[in-house]
C-alpha atoms as a PDB file:
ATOM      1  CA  UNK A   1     -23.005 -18.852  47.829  1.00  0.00           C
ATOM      2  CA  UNK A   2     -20.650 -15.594  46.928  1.00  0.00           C
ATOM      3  CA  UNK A   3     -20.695 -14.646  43.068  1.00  0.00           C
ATOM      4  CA  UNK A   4     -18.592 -11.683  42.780  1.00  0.00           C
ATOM      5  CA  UNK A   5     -16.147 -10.687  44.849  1.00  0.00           C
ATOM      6  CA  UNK A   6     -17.131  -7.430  45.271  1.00  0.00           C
ATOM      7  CA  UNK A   7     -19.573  -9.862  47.837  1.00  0.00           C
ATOM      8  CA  UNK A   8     -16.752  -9.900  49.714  1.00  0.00           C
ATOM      9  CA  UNK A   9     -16.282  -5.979  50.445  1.00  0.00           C
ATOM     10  CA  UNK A  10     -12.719  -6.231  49.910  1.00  0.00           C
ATOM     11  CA  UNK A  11     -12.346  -8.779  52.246  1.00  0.00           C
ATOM     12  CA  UNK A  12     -10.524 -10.985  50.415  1.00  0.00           C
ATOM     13  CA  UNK A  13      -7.921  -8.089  49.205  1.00  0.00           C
ATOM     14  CA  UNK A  14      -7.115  -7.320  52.646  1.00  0.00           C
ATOM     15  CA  UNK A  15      -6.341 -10.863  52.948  1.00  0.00           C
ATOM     16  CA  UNK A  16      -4.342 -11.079  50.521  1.00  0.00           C
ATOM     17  CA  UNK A  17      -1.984  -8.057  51.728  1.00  0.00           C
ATOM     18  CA  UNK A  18      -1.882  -9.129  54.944  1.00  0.00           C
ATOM     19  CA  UNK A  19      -0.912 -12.392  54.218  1.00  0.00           C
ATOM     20  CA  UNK A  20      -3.814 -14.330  56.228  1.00  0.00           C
ATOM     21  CA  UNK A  21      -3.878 -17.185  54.075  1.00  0.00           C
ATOM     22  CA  UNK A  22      -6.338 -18.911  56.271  1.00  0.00           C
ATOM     23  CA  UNK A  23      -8.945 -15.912  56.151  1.00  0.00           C
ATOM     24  CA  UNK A  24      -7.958 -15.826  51.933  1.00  0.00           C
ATOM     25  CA  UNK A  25      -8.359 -19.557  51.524  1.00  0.00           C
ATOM     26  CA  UNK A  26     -11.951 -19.254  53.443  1.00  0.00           C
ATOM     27  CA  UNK A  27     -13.087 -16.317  50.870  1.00  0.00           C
ATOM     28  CA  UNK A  28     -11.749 -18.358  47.957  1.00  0.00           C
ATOM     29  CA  UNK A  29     -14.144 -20.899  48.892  1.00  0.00           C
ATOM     30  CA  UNK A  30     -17.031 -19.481  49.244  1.00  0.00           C
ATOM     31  CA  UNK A  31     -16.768 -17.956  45.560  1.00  0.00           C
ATOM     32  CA  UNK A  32     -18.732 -19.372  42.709  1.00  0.00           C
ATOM     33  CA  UNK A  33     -17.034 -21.722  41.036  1.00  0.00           C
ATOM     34  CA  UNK A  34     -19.169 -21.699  38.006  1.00  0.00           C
ATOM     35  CA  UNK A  35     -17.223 -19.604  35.281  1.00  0.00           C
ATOM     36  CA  UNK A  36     -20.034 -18.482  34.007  1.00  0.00           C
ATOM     37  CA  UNK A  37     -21.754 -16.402  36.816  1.00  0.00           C
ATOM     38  CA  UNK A  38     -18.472 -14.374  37.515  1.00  0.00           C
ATOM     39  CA  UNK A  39     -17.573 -13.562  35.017  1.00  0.00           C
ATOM     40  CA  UNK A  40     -18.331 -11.493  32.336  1.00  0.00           C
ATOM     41  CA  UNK A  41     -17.540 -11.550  28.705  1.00  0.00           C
ATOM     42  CA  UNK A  42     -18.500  -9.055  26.098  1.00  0.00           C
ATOM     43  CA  UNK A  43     -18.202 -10.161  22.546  1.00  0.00           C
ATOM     44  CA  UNK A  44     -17.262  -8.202  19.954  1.00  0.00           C
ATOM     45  CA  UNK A  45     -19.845  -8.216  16.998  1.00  0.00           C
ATOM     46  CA  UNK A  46     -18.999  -9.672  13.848  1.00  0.00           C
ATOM     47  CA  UNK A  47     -18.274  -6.696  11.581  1.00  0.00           C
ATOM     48  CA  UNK A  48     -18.663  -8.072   8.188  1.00  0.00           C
ATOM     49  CA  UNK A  49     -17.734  -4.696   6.486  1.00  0.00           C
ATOM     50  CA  UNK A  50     -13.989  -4.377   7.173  1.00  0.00           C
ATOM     51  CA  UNK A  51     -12.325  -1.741   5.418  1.00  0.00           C
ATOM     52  CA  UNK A  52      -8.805  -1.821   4.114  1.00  0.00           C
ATOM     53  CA  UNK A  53      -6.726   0.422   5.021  1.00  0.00           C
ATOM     54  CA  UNK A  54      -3.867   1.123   2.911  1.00  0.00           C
ATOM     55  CA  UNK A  55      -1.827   3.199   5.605  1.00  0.00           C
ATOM     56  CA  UNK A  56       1.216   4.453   2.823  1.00  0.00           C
ATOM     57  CA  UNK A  57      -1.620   6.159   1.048  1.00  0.00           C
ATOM     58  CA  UNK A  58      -2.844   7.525   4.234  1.00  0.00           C
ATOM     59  CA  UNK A  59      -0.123   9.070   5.116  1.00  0.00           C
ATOM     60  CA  UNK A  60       1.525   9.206   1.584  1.00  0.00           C
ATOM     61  CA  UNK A  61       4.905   7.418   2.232  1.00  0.00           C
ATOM     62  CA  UNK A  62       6.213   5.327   0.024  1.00  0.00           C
ATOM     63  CA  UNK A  63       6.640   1.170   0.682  1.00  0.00           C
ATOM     64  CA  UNK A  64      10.066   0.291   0.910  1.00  0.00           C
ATOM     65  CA  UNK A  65      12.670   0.217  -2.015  1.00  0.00           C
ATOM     66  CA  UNK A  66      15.086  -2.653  -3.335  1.00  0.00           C
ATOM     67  CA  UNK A  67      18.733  -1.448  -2.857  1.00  0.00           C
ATOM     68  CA  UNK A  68      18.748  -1.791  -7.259  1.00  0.00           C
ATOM     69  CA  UNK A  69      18.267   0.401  -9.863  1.00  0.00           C
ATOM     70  CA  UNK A  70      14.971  -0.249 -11.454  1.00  0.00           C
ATOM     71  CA  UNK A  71      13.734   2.285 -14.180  1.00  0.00           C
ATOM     72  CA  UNK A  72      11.003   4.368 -12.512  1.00  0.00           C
ATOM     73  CA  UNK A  73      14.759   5.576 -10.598  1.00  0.00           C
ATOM     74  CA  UNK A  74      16.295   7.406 -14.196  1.00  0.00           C
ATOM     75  CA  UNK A  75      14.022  10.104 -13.630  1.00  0.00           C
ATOM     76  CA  UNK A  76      14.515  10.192 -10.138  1.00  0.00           C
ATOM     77  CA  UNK A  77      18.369  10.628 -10.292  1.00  0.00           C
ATOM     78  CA  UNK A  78      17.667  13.123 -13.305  1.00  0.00           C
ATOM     79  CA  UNK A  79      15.468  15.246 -10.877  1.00  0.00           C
ATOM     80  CA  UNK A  80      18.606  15.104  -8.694  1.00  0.00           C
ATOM     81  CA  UNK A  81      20.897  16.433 -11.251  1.00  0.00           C
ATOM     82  CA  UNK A  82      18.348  19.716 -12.166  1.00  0.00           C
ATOM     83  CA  UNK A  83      18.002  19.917  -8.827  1.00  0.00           C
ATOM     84  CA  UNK A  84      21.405  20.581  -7.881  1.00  0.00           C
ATOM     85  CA  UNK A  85      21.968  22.701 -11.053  1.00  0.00           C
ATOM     86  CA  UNK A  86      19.596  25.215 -10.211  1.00  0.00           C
ATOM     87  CA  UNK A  87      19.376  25.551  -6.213  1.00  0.00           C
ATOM     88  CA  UNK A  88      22.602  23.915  -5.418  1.00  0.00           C
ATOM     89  CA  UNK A  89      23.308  21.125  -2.611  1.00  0.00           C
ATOM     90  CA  UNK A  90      20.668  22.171   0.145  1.00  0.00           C
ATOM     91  CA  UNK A  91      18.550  21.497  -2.634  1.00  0.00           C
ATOM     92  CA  UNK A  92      19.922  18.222  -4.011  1.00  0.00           C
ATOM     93  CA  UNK A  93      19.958  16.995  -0.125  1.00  0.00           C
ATOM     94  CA  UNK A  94      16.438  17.751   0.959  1.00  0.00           C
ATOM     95  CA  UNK A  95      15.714  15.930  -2.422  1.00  0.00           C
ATOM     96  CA  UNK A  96      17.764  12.992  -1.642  1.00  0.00           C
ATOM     97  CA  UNK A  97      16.513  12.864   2.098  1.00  0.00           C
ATOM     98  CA  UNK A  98      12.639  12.818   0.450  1.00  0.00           C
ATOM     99  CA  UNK A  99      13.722  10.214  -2.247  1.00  0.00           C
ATOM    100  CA  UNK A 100      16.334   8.166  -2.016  1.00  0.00           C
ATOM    101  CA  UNK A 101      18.357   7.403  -4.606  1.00  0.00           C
ATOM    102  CA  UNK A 102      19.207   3.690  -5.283  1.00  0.00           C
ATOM    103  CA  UNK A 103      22.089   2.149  -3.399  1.00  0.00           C
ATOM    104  CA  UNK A 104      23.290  -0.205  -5.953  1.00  0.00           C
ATOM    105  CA  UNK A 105      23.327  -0.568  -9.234  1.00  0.00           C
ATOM    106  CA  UNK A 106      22.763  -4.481  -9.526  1.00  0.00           C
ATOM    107  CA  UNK A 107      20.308  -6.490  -7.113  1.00  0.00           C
ATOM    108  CA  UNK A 108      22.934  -9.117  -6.649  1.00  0.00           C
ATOM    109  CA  UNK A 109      25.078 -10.068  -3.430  1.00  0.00           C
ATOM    110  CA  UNK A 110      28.188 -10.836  -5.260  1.00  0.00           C
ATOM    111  CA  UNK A 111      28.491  -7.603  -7.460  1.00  0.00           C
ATOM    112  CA  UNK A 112      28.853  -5.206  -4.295  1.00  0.00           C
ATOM    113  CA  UNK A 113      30.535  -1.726  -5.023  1.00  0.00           C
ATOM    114  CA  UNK A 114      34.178  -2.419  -3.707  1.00  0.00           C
ATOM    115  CA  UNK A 115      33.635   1.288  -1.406  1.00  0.00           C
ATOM    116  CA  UNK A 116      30.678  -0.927   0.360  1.00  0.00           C
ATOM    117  CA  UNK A 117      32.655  -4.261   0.184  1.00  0.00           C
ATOM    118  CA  UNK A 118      35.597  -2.037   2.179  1.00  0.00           C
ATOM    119  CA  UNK A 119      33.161  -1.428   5.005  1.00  0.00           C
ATOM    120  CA  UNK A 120      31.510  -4.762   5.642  1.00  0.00           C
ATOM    121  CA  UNK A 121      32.730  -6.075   8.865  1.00  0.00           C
ATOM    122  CA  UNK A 122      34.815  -9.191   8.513  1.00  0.00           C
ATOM    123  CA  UNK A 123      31.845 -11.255   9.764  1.00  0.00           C
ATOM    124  CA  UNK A 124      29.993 -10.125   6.733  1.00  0.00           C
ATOM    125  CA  UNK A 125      32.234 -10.299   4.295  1.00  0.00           C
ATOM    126  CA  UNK A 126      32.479 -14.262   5.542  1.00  0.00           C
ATOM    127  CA  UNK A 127      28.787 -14.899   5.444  1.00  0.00           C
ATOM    128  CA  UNK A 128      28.741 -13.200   1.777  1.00  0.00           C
ATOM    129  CA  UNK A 129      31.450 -15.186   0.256  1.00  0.00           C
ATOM    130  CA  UNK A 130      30.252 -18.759   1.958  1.00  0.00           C
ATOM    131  CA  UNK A 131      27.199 -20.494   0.265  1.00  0.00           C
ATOM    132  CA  UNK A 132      26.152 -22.747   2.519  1.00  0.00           C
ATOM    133  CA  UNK A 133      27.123 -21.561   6.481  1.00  0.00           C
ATOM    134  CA  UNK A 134      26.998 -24.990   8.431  1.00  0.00           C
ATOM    135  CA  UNK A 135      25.888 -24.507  11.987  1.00  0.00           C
ATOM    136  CA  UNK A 136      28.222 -25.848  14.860  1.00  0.00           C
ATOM    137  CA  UNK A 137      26.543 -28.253  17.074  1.00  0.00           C
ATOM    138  CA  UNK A 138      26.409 -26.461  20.519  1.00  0.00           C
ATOM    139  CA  UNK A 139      26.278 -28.695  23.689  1.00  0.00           C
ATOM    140  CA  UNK A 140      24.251 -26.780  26.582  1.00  0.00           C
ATOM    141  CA  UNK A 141      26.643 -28.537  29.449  1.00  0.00           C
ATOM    142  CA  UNK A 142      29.731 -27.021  27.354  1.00  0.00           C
ATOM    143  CA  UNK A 143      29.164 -23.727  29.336  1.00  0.00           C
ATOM    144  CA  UNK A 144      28.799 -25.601  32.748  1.00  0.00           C
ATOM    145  CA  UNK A 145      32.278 -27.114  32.094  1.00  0.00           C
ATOM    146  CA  UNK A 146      33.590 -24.025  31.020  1.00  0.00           C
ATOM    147  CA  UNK A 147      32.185 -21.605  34.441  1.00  0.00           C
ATOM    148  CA  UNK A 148      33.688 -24.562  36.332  1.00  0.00           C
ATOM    149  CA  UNK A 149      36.840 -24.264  34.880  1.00  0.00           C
ATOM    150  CA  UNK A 150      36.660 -20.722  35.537  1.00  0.00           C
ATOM    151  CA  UNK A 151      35.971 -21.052  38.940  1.00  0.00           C
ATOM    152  CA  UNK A 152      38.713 -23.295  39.712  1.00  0.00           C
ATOM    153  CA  UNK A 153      41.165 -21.138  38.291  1.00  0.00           C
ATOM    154  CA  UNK A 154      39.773 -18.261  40.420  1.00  0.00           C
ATOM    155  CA  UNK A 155      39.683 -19.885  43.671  1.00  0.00           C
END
């Protein structure tokens, strides 16, 4: 009885390439087939002291902002204003690219800005303004009937 293949002195990989399926189905046979003496699993130990990692203070970044004004943002947009009164707008960008100023004023679908509203695609505008979007039943064989359609017209 084989237990490893390495038994086999790649015998059974040269088989395989080579496409002798007789030769590969006589190697496969004479492996073990008890799981347990081929092969081998290392466990990991049970580390009962996990840390946690909190990788924004790691690399100090900052989680993700709503779109709304909340009041830690006042000073925020007030160190935007003295920052563009007293190095200009290279200053107020870098600023703005490190802390973003809020988007919207309101954290409320309906009460967009009307510049924003103006540049929503007209899908999004629809899905905004409908409550409750019903889903159309599809029928899988729908697109069958439709490529054969297709193909009649082309032949």
């Amino acid at each position: 009885m084989i237990i490893n293949e390495w038994q086999l002195n790649s015998e059974l990989n040269t088989a395989l390439q080579h496409s002798h399926r007789a030769d590969f189905s006589l190697y496969l046979s004479l492996l073990s087939t008890a799981i347990e003496e081929s092969a081998e699993f290392n466990t990991p130990s049970a580390d009962t002291n996990k840390t946690v990692t909190d990788i924004y203070k790691q690399f100090s970044v900052e989680k993700e902002r709503h779109y709304a004004l909340n009041e830690a943002d006042i000073g925020l947009l007030n160190r935007h204003c003295q920052a563009i009164q007293t190095d200009g707008l290279v200053q107020l960008k870098l600023a703005i690219y490190l802390n973003p100023p809020p988007l919207s004023q309101f954290d409320d679908k309906n009460r967009l800005n009307s510049d924003i509203w103006q540049n929503l695609s007209l899908h999004s505008r629809r899905r905004l303004q409908q409550q409750n979007m019903t889903r159309q039943e599809t029928n899988p064989a729908a697109l069958y009937e439709v490529l054969q359609q297709l193909n009649n017209v082309a032949a």
